[in-house]
PDB file of N, CA and C in Angstrom:
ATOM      1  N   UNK A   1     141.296  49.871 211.996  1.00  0.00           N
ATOM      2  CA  UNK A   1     140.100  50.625 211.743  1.00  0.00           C
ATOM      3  C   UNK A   1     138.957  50.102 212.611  1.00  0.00           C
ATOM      4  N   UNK A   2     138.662  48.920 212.506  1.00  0.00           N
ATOM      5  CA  UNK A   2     137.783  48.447 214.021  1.00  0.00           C
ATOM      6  C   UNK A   2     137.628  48.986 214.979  1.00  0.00           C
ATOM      7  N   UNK A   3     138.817  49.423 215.668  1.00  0.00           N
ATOM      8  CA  UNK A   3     138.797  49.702 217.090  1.00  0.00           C
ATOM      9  C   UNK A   3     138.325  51.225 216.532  1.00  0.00           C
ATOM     10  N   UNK A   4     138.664  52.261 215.903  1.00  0.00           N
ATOM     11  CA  UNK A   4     137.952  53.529 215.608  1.00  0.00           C
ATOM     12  C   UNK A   4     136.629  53.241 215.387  1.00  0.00           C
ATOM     13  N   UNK A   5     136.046  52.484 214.634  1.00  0.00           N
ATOM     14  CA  UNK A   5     134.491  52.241 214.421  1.00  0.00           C
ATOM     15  C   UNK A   5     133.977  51.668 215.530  1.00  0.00           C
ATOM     16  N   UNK A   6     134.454  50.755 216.576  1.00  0.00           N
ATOM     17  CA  UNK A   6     133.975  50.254 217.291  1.00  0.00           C
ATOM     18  C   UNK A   6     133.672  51.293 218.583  1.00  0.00           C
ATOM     19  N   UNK A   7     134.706  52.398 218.369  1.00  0.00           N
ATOM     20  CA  UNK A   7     134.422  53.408 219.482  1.00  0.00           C
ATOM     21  C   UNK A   7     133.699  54.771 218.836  1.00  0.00           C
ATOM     22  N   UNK A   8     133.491  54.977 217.528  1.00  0.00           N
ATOM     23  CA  UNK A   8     133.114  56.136 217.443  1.00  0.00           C
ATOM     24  C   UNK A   8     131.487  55.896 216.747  1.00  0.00           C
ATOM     25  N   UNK A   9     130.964  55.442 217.443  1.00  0.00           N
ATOM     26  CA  UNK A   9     129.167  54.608 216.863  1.00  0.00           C
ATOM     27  C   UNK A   9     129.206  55.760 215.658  1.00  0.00           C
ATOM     28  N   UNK A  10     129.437  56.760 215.434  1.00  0.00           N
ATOM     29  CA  UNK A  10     128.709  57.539 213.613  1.00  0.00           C
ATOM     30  C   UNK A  10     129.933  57.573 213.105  1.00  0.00           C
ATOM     31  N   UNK A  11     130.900  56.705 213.298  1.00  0.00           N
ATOM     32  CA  UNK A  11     132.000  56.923 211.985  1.00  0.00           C
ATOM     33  C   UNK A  11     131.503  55.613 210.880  1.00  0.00           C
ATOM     34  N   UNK A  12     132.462  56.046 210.190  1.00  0.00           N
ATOM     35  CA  UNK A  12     131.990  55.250 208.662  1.00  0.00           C
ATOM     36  C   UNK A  12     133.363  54.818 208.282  1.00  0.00           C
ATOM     37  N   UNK A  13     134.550  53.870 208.002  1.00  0.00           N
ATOM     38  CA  UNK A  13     135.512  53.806 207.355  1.00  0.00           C
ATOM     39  C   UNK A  13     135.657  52.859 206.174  1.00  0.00           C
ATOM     40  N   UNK A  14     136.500  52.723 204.936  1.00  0.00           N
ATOM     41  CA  UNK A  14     136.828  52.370 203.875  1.00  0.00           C
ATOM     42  C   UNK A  14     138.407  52.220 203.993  1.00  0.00           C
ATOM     43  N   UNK A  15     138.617  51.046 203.511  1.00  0.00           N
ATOM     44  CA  UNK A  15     139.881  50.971 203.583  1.00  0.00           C
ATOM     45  C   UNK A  15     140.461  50.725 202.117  1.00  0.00           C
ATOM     46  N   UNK A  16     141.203  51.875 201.470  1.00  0.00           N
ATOM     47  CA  UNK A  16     141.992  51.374 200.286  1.00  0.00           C
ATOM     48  C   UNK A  16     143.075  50.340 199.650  1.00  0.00           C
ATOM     49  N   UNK A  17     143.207  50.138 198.547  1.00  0.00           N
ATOM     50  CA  UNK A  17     144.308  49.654 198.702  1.00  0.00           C
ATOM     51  C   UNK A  17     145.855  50.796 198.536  1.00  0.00           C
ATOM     52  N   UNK A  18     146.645  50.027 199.061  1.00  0.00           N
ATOM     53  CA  UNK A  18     147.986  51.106 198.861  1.00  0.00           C
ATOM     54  C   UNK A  18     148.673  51.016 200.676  1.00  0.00           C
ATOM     55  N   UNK A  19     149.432  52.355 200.469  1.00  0.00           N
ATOM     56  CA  UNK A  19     149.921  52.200 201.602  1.00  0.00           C
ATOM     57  C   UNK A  19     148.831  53.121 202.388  1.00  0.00           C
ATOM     58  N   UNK A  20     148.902  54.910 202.082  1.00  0.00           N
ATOM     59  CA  UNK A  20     148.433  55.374 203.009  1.00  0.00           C
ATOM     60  C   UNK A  20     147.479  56.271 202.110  1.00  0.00           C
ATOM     61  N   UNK A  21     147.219  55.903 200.775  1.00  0.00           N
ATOM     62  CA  UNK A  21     146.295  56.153 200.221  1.00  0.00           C
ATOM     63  C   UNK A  21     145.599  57.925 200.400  1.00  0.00           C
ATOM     64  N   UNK A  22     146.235  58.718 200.594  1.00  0.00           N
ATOM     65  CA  UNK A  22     146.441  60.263 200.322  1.00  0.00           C
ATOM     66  C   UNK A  22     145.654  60.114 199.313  1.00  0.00           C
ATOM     67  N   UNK A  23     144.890  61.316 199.253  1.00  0.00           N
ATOM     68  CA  UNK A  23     143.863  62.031 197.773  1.00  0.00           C
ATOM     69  C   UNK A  23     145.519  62.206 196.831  1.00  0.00           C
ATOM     70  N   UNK A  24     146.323  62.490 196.963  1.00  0.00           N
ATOM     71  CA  UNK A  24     147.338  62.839 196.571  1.00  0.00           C
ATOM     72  C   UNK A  24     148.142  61.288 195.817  1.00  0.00           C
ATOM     73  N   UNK A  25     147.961  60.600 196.650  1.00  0.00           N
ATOM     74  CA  UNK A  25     148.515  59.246 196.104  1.00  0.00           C
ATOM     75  C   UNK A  25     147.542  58.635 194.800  1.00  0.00           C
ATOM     76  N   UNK A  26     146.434  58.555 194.832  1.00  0.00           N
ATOM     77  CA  UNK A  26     145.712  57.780 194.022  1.00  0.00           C
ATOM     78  C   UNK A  26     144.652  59.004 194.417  1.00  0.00           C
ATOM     79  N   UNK A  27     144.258  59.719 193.550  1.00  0.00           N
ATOM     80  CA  UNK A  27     143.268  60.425 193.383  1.00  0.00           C
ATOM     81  C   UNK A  27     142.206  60.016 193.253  1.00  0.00           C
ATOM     82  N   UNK A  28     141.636  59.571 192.075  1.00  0.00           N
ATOM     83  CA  UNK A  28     140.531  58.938 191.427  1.00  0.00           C
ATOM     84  C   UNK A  28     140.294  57.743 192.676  1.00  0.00           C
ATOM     85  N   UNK A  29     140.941  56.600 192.895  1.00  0.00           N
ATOM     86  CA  UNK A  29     140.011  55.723 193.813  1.00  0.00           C
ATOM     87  C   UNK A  29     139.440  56.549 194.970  1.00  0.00           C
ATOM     88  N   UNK A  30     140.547  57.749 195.519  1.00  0.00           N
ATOM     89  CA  UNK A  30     140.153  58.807 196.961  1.00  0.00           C
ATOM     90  C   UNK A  30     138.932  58.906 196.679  1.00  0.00           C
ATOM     91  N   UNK A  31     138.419  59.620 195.375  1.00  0.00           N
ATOM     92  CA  UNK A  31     137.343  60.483 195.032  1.00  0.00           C
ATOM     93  C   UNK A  31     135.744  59.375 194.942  1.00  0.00           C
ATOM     94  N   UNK A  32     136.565  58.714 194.548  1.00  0.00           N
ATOM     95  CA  UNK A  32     135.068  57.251 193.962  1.00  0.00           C
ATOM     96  C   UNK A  32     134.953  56.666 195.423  1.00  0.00           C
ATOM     97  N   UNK A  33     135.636  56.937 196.221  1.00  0.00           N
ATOM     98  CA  UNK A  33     135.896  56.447 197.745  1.00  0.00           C
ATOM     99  C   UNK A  33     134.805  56.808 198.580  1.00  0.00           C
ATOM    100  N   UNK A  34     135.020  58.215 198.446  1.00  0.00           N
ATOM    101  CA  UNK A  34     134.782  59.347 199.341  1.00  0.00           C
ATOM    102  C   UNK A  34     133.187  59.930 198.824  1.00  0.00           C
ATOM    103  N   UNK A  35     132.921  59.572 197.747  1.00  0.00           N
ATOM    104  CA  UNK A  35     131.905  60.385 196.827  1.00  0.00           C
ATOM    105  C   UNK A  35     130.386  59.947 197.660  1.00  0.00           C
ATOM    106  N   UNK A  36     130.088  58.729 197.765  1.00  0.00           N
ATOM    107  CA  UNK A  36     128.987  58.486 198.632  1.00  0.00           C
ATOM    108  C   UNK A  36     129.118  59.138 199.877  1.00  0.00           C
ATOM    109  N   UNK A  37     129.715  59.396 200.924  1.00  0.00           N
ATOM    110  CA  UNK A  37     129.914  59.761 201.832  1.00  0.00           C
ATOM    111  C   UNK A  37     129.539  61.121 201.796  1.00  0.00           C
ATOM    112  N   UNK A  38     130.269  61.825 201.194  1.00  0.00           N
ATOM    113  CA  UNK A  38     130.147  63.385 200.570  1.00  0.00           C
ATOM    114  C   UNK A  38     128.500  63.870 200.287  1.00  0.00           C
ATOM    115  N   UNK A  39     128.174  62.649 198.872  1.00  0.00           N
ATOM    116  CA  UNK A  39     127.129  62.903 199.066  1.00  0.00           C
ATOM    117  C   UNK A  39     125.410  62.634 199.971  1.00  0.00           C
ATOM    118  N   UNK A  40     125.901  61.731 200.785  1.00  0.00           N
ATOM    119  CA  UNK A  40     124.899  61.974 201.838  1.00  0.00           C
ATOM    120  C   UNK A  40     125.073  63.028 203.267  1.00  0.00           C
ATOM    121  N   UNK A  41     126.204  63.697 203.356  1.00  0.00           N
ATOM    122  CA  UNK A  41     126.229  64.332 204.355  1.00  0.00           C
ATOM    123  C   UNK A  41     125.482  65.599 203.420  1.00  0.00           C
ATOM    124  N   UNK A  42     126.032  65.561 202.117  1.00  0.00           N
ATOM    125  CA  UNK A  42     125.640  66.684 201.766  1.00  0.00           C
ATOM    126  C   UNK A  42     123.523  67.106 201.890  1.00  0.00           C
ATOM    127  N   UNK A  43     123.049  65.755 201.166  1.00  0.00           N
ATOM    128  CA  UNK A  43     121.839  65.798 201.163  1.00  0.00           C
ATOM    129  C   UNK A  43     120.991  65.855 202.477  1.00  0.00           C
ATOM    130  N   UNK A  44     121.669  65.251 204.032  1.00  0.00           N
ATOM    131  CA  UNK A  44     121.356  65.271 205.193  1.00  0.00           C
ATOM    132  C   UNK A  44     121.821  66.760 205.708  1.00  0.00           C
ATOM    133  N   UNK A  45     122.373  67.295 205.531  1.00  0.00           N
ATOM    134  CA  UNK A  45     122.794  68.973 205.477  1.00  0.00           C
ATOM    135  C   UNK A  45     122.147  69.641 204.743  1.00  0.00           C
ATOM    136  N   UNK A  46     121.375  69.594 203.999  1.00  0.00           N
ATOM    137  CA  UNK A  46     120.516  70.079 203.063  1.00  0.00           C
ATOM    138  C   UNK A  46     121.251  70.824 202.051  1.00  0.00           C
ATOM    139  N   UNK A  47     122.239  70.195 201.351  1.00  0.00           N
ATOM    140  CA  UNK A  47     123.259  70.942 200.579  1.00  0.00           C
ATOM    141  C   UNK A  47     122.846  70.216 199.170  1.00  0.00           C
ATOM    142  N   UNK A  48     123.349  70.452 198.012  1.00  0.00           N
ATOM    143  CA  UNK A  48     123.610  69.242 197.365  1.00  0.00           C
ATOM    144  C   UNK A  48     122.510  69.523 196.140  1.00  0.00           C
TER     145      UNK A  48
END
């Protein structure tokens, strides 16, 4: 994941635990994961 953050200056990554951690695999941590993220694109989009 470094080397993606280190090259993409506006990415953001989180790393779970598990193997490959699918919304599908573990739902609930995906969602509690993902939820900040979600909601600031949303509020910087004027969504929300």
């Amino acid at each position: 994941m470094a080397d993606y953050l280190k090259r993409l200056p506006q990415a953001q990554g989180i790393q779970l635990a598990g193997r490959n951690v699918l919304p599908y695999e573990s739902t609930a941590e995906f969602i509690e994961a993902i939820a900040p993220f979600v909601d600031n694109v949303s509020r910087r989009d004027g969504g929300g």
